[in-house]
N, C-alpha and C. Protein backbone atom coordinates (compact mmCIF):
# COMPACT_ATOMS: atom_id res chain seq x y z
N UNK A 1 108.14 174.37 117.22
CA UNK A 1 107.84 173.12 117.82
C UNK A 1 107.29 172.11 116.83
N UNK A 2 107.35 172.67 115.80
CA UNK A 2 106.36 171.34 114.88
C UNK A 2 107.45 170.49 114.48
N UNK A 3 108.44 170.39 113.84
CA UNK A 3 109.68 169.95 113.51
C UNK A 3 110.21 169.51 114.81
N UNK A 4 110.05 169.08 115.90
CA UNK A 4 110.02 168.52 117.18
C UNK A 4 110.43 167.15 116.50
N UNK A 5 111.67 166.29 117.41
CA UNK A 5 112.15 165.05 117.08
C UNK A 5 111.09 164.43 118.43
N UNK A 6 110.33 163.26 117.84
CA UNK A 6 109.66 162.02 118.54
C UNK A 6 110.35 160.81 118.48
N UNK A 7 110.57 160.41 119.90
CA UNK A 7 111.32 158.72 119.45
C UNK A 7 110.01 157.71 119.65
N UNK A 8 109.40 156.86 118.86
CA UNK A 8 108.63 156.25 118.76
C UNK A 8 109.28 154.74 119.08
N UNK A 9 109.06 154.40 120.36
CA UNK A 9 109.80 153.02 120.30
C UNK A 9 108.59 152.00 120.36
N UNK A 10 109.21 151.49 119.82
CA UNK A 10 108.11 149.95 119.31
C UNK A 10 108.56 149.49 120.21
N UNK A 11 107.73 148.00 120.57
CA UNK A 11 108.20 146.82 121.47
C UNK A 11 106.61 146.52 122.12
N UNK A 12 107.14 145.28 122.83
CA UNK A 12 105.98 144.54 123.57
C UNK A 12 105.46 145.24 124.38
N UNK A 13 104.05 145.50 124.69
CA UNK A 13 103.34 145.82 125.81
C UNK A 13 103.09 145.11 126.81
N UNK A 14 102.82 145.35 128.16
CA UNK A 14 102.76 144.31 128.99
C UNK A 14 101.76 143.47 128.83
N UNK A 15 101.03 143.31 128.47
CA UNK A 15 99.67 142.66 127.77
C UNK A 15 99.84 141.28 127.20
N UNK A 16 100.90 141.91 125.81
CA UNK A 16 101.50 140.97 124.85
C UNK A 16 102.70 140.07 125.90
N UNK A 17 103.66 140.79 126.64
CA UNK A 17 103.80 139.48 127.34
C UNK A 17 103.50 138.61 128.18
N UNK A 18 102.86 139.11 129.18
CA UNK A 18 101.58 138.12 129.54
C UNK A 18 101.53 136.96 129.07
N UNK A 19 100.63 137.25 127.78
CA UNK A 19 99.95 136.30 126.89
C UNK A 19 100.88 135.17 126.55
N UNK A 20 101.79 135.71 126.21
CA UNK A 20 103.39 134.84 125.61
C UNK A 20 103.86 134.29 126.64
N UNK A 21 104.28 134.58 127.88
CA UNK A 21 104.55 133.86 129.36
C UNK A 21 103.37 132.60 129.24
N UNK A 22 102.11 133.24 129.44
CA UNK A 22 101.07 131.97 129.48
C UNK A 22 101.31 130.78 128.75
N UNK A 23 101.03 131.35 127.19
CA UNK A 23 101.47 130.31 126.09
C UNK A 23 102.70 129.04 126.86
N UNK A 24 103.61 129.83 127.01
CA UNK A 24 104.99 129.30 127.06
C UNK A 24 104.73 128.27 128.36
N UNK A 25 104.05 128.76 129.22
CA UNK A 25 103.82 127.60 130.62
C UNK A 25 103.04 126.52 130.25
N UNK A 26 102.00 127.27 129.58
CA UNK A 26 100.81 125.60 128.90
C UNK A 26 101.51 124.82 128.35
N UNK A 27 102.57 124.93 127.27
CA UNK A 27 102.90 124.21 126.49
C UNK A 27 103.95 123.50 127.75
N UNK A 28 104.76 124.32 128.19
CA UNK A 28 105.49 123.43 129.16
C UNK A 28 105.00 122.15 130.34
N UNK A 29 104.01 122.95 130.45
CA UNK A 29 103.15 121.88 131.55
C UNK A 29 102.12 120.58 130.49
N UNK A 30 102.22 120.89 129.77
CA UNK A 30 101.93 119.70 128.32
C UNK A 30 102.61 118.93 128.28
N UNK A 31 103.54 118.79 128.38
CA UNK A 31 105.02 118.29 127.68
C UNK A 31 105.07 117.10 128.06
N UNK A 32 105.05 117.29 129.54
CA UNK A 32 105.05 115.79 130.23
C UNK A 32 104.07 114.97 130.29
N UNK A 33 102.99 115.62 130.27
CA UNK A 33 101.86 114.41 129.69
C UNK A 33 101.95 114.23 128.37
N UNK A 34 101.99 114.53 128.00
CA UNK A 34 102.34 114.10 126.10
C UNK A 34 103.14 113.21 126.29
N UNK A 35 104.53 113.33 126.77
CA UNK A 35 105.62 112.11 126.77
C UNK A 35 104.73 111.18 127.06
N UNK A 36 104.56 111.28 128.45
CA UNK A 36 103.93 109.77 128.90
C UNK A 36 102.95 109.29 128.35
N UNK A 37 102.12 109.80 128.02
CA UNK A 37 101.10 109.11 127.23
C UNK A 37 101.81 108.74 125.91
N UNK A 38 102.47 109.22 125.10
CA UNK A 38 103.35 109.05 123.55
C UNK A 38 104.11 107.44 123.85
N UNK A 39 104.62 107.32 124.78
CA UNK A 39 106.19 106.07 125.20
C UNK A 39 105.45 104.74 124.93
N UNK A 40 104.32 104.51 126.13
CA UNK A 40 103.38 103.25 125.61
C UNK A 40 103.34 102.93 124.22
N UNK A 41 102.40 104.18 123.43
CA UNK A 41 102.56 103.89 122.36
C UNK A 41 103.30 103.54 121.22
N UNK A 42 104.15 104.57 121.39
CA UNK A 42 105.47 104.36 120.77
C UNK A 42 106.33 102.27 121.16
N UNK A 43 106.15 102.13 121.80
CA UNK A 43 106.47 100.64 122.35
C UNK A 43 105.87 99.83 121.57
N UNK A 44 104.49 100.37 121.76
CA UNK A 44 102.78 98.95 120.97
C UNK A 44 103.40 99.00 119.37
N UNK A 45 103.31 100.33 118.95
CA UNK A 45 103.77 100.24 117.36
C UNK A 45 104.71 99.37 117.07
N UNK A 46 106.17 99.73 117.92
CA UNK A 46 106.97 98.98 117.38
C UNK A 46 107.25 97.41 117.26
N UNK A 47 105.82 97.09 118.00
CA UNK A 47 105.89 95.73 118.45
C UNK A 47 105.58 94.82 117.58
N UNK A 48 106.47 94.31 116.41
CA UNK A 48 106.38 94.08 115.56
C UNK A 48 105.29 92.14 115.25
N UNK A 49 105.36 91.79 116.44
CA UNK A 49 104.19 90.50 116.90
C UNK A 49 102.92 90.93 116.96
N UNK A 50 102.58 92.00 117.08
CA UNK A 50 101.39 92.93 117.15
C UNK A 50 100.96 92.60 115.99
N UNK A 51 101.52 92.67 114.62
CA UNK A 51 101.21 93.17 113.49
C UNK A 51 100.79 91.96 112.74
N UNK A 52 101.67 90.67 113.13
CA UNK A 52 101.88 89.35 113.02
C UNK A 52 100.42 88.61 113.21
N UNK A 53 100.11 89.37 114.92
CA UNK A 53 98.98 88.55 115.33
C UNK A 53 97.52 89.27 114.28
N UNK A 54 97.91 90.26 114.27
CA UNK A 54 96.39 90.73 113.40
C UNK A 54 96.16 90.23 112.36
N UNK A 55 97.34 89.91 111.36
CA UNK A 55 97.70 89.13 110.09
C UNK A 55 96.71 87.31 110.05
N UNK A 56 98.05 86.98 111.47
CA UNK A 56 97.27 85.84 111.78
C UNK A 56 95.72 85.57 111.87
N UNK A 57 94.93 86.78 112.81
CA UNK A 57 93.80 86.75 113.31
C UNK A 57 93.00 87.14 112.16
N UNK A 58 92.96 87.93 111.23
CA UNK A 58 92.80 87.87 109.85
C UNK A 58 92.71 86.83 109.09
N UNK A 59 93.43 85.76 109.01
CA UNK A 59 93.42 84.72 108.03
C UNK A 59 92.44 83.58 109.07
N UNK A 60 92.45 83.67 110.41
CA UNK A 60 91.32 82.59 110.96
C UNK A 60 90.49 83.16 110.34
N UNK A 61 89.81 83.98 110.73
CA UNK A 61 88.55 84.62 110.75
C UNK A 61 88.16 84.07 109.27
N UNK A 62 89.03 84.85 107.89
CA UNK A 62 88.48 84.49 106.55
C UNK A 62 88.57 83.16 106.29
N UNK A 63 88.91 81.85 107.24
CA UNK A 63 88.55 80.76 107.24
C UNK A 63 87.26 80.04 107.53
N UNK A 64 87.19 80.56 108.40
CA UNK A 64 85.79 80.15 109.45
C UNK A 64 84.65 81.31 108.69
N UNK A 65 84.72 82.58 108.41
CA UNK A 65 83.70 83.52 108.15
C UNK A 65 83.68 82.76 106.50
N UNK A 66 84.50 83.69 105.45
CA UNK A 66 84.60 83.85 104.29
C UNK A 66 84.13 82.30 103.77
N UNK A 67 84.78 81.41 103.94
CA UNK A 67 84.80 80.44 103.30
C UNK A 67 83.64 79.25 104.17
N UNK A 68 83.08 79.70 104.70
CA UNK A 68 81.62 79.32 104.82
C UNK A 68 82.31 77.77 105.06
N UNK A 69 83.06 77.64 106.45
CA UNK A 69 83.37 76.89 107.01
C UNK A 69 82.09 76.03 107.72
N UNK A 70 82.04 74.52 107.75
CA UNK A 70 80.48 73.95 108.07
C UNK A 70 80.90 73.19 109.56
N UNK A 71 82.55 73.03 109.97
CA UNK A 71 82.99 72.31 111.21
C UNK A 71 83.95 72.93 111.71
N UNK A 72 84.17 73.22 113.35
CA UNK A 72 85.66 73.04 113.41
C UNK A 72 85.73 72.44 114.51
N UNK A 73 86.52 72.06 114.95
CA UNK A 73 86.62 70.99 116.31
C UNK A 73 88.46 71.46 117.27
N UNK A 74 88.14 71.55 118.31
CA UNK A 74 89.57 71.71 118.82
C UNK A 74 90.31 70.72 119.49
N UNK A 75 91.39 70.20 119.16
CA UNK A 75 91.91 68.84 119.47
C UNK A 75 92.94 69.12 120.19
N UNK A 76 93.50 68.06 120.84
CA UNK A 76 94.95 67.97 121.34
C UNK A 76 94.90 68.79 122.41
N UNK A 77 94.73 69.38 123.49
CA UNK A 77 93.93 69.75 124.93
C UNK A 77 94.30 71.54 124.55
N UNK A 78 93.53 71.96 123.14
CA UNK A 78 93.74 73.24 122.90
C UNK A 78 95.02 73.55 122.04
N UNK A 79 95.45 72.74 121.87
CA UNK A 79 96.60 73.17 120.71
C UNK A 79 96.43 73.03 119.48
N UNK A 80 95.37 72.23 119.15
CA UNK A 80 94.86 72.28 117.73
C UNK A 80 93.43 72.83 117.35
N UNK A 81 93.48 73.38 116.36
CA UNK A 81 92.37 73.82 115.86
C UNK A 81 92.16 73.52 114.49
N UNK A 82 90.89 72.15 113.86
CA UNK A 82 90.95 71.52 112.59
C UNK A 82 89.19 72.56 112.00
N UNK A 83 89.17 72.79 111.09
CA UNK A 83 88.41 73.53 110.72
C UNK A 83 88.13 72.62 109.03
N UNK A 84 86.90 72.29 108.91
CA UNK A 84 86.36 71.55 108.02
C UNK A 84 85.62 72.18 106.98
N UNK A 85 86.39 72.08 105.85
CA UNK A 85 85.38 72.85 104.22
C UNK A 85 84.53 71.45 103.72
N UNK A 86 84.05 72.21 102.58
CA UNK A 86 83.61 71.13 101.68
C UNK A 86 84.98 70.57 100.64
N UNK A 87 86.15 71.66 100.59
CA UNK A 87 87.06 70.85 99.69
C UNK A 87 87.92 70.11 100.33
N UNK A 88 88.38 70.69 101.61
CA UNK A 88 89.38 70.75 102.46
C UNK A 88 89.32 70.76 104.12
N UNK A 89 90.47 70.08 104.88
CA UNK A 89 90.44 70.28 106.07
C UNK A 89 91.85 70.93 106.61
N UNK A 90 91.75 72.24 106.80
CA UNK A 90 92.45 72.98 107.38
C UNK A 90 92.95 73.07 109.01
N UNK A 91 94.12 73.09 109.36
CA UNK A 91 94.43 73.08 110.63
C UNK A 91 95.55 73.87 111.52
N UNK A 92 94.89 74.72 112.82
CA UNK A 92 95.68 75.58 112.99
C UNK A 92 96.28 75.40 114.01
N UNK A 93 97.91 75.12 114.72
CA UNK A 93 97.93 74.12 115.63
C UNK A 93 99.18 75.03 116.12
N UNK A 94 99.46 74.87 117.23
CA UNK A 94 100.80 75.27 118.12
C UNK A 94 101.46 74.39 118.63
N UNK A 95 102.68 74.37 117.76
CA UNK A 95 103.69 73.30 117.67
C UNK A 95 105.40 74.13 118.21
N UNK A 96 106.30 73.80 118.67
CA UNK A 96 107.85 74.19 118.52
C UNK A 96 107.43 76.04 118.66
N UNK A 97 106.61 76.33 119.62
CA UNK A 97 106.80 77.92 119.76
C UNK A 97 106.43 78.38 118.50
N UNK A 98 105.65 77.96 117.90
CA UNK A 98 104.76 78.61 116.35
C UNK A 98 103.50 78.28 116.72
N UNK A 99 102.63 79.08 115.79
CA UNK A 99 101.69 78.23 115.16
C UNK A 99 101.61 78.62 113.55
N UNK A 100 101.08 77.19 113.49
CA UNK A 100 101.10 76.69 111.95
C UNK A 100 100.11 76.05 111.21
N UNK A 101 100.05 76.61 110.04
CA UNK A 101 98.79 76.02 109.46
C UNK A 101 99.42 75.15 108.73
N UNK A 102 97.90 74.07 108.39
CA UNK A 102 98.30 72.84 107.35
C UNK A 102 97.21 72.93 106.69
N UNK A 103 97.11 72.44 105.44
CA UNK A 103 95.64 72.61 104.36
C UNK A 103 96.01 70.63 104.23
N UNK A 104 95.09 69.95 104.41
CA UNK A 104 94.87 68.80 104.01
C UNK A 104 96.26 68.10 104.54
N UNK A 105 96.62 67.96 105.75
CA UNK A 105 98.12 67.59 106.12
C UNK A 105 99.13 67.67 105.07
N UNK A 106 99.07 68.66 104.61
CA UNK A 106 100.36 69.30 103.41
C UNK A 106 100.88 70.42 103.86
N UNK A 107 102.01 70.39 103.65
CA UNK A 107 102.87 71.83 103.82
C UNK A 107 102.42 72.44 105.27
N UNK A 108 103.30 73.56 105.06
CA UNK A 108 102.96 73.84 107.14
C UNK A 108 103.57 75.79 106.61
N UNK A 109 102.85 76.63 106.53
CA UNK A 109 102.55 77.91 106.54
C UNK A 109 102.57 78.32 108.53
N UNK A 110 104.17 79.15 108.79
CA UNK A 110 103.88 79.33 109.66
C UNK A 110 103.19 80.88 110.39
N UNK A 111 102.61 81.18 111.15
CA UNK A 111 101.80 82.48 110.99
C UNK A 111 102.24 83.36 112.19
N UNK A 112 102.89 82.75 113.42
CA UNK A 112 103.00 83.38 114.19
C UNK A 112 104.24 82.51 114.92
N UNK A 113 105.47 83.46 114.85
CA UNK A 113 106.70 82.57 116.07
C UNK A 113 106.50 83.33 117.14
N UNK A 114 107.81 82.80 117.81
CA UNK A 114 107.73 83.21 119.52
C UNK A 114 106.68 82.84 120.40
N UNK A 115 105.59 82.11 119.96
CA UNK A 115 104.95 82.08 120.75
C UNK A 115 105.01 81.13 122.08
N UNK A 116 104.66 81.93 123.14
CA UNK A 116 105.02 81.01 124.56
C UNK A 116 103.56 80.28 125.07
N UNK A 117 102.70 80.69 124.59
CA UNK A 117 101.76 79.59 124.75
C UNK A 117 100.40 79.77 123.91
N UNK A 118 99.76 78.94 123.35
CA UNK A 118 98.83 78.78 122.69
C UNK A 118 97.60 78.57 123.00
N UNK A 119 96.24 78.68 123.35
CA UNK A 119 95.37 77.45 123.72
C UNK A 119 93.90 78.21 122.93
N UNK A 120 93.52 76.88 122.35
CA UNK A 120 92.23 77.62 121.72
C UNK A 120 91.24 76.95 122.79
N UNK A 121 89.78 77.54 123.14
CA UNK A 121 88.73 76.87 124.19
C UNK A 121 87.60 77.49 123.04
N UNK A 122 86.53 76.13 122.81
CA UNK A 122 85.96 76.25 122.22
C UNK A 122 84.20 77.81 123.50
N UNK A 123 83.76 78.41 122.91
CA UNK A 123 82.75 78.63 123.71
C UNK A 123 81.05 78.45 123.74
N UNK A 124 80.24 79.34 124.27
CA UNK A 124 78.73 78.56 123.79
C UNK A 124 78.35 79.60 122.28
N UNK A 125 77.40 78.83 121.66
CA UNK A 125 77.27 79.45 120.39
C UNK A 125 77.72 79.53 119.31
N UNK A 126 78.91 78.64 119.20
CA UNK A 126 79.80 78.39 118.49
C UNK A 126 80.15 79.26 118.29
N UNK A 127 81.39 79.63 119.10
CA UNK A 127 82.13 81.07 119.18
C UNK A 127 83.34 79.84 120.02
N UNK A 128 84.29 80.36 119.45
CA UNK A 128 86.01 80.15 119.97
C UNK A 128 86.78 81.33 120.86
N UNK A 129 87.91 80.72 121.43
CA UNK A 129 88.42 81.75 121.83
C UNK A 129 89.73 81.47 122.02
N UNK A 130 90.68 82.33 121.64
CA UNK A 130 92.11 81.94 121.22
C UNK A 130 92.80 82.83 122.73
N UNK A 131 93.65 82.15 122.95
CA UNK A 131 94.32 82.66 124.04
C UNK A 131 95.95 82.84 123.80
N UNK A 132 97.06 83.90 123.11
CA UNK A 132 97.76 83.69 122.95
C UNK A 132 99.13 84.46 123.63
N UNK A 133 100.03 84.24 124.25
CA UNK A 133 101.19 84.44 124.85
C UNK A 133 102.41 84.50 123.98
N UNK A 134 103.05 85.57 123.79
CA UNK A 134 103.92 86.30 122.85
C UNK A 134 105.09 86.66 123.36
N UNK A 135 106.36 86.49 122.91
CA UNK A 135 107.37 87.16 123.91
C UNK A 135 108.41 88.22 122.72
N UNK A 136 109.15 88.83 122.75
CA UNK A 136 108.83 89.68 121.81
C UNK A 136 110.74 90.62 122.82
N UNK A 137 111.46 90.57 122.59
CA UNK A 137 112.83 91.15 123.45
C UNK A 137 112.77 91.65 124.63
N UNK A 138 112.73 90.72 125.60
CA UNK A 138 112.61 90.54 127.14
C UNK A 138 111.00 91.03 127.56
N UNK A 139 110.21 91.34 126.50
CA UNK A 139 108.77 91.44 127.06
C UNK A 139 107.35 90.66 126.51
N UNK A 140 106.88 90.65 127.62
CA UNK A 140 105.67 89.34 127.12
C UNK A 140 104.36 90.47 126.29
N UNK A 141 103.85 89.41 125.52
CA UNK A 141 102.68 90.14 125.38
C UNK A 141 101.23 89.38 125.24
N UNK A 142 100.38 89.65 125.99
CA UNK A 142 99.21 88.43 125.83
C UNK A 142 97.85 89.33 125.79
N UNK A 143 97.59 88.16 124.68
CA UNK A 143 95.87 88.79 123.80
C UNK A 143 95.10 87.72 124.30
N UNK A 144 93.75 87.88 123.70
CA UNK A 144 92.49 86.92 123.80
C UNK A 144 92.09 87.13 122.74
N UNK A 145 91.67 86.62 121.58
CA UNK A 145 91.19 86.33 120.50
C UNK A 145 89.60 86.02 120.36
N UNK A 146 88.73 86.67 120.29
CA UNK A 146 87.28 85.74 119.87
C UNK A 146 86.93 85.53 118.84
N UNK A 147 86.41 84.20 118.59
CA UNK A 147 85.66 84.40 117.00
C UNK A 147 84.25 83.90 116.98
């Protein structure tokens, strides 16, 4: 009997599949919340006015902050915004579905197209607030700006 043939079969225990069934349902029942939460995003990224407006909202700011701006005044019932240096008077205005800057009524730097509506409202404390309407392939997109 010692020389006795043993078949030793390997394989999963019921234990191990279990565990692997489980795995396999979590991840499945994941799936669909992941999508949905992922699609929004996936949309915002590609939204290439998104990227535009931060650019834009970037270059106010280092106007008024950085450069130790001493005025700005909003003209034209919110479509303009004139911002006063000691060298220069800068102006940021929504004209023809843009807005556009001018340094000393020269040249015209435009910063943001498509836009469907503009309006700056000055607030208390001297704090501004930009209100802007974006349209972007059949979808709108609208921010609020503070500075």
């Amino acid at each position: 009997m010692k020389n006795a043939i043993t078949n030793k079969v390997t394989g999963f225990t019921y234990i191990e599949v279990l565990f692997a069934l489980f795995i396999t349902i979590v991840v499945f029942t994941m799936l669909p919340l992941l999508y949905k939460s992922i699609v929004p995003l996936k949309h915002q990224s590609n939204f290439a006015s998104s990227i535009d407006l931060e650019f834009f909202a970037r270059d106010l700011t280092e106007e008024l902050l950085l450069n130790k701006s001493q005025f700005f005044n909003i003209e034209n019932r919110g479509h303009r915004l004139k911002i006063t240096n000691k060298e220069k008077n800068i102006y940021y205005e929504f004209k023809n579905r843009k807005i556009i800057k001018t340094i000393n009524h020269s040249g015209n730097i435009t910063l943001l197209n498509n836009v469907i509506e503009a309006q700056f409202t000055m607030l208390k404390n001297k704090r501004m607030k930009l209100y802007v309407k974006l349209y972007n392939e059949g979808t709108y997109f609208e921010k609020e700006i503070y500075f």
